[in-house]
Protein backbone atom coordinates (compact mmCIF):
# COMPACT_ATOMS: atom_id res chain seq x y z
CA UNK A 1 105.12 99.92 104.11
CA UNK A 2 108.31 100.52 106.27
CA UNK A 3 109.68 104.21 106.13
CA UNK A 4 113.09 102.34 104.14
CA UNK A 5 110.39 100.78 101.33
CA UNK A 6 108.63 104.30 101.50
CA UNK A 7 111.89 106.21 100.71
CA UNK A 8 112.88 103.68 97.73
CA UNK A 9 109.23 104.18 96.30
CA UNK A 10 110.70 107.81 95.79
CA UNK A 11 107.94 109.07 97.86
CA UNK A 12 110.23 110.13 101.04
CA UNK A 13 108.93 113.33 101.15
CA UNK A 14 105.37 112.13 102.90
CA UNK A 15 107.97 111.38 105.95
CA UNK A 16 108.92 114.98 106.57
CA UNK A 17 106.54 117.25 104.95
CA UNK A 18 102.99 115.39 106.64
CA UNK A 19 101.60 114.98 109.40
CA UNK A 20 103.72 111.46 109.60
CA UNK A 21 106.29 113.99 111.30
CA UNK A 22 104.40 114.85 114.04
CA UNK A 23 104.44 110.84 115.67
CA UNK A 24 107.16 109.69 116.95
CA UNK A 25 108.59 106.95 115.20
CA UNK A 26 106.88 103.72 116.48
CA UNK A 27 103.14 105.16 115.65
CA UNK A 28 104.46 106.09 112.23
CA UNK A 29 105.91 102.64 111.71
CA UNK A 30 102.12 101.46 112.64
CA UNK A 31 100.47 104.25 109.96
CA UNK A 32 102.75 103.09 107.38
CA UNK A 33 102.42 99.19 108.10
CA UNK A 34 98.67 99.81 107.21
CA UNK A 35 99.33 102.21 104.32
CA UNK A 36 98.88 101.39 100.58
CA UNK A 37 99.97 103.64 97.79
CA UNK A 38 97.24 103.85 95.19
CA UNK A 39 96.72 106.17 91.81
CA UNK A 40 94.18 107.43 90.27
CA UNK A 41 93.18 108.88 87.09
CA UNK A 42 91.70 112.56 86.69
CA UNK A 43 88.22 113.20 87.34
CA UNK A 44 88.26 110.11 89.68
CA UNK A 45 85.61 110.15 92.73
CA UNK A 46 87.57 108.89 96.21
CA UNK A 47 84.72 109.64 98.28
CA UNK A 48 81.26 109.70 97.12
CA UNK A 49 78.69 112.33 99.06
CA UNK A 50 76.65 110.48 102.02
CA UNK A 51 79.16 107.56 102.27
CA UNK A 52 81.30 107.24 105.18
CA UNK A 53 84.90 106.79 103.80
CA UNK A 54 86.90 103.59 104.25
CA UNK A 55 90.12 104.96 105.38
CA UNK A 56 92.60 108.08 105.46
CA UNK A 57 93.79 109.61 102.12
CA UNK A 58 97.13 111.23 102.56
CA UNK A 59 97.73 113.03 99.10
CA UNK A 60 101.49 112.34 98.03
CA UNK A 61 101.43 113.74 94.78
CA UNK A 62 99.15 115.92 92.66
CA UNK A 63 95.82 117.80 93.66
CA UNK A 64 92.43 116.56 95.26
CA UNK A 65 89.31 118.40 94.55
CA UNK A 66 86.73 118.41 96.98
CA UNK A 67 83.48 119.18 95.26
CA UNK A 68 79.70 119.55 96.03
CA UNK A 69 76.85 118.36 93.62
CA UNK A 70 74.54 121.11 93.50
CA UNK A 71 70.60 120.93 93.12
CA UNK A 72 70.63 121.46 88.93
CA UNK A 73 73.34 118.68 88.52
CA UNK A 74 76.31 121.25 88.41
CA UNK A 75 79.23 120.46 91.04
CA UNK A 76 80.99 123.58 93.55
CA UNK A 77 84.32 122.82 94.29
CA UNK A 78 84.48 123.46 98.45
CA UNK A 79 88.45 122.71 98.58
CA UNK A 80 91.81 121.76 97.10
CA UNK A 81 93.49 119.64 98.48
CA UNK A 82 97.66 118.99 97.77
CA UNK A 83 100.68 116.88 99.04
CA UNK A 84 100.68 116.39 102.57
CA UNK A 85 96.70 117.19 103.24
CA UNK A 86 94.44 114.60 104.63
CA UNK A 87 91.12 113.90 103.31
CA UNK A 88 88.25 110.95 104.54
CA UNK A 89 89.08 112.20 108.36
């Protein structure tokens, strides 16, 4: 995605309110050539426990809950996660 194609997706906000504006603008230009905006439904697992994930969630909308299956079965949320946080780095 260019920045312009990121800003008509309505989703200009990542630009200024991430870490995108920390890099100057050619390495963001890179980050967003390789991005890909995906949803998902509640309750959805991004990264499952022992794998190693495939890539860098940036969380543009809604919240991320990082959670840890305990011994019995049960799961302990360790985090939540909103716009603008990383996850998978």
């Amino acid at each position: 995605m260019t920045p312009e194609e990121v800003r008509k997706a309505g989703l200009g906000k990542i630009l200024g309110n991430s870490f995108l504006a920390l890099l100057s603008a050619p390495r963001r230009e890179a980050v967003l050539a390789q991005a890909e905006v995906r949803t998902f439904p509640g309750g959805a697992t991004l990264i499952a426990a022992g794998t190693q994930p495939t890539g860098v969630w940036l969380v543009i909308d809604g919240l991320v809950e990082v959670a840890r299956r305990q011994e019995d079965g049960s799961y302990l949320r360790v985090d939540r996660l909103g716009h603008g946080h990383l996850l998978g780095d």
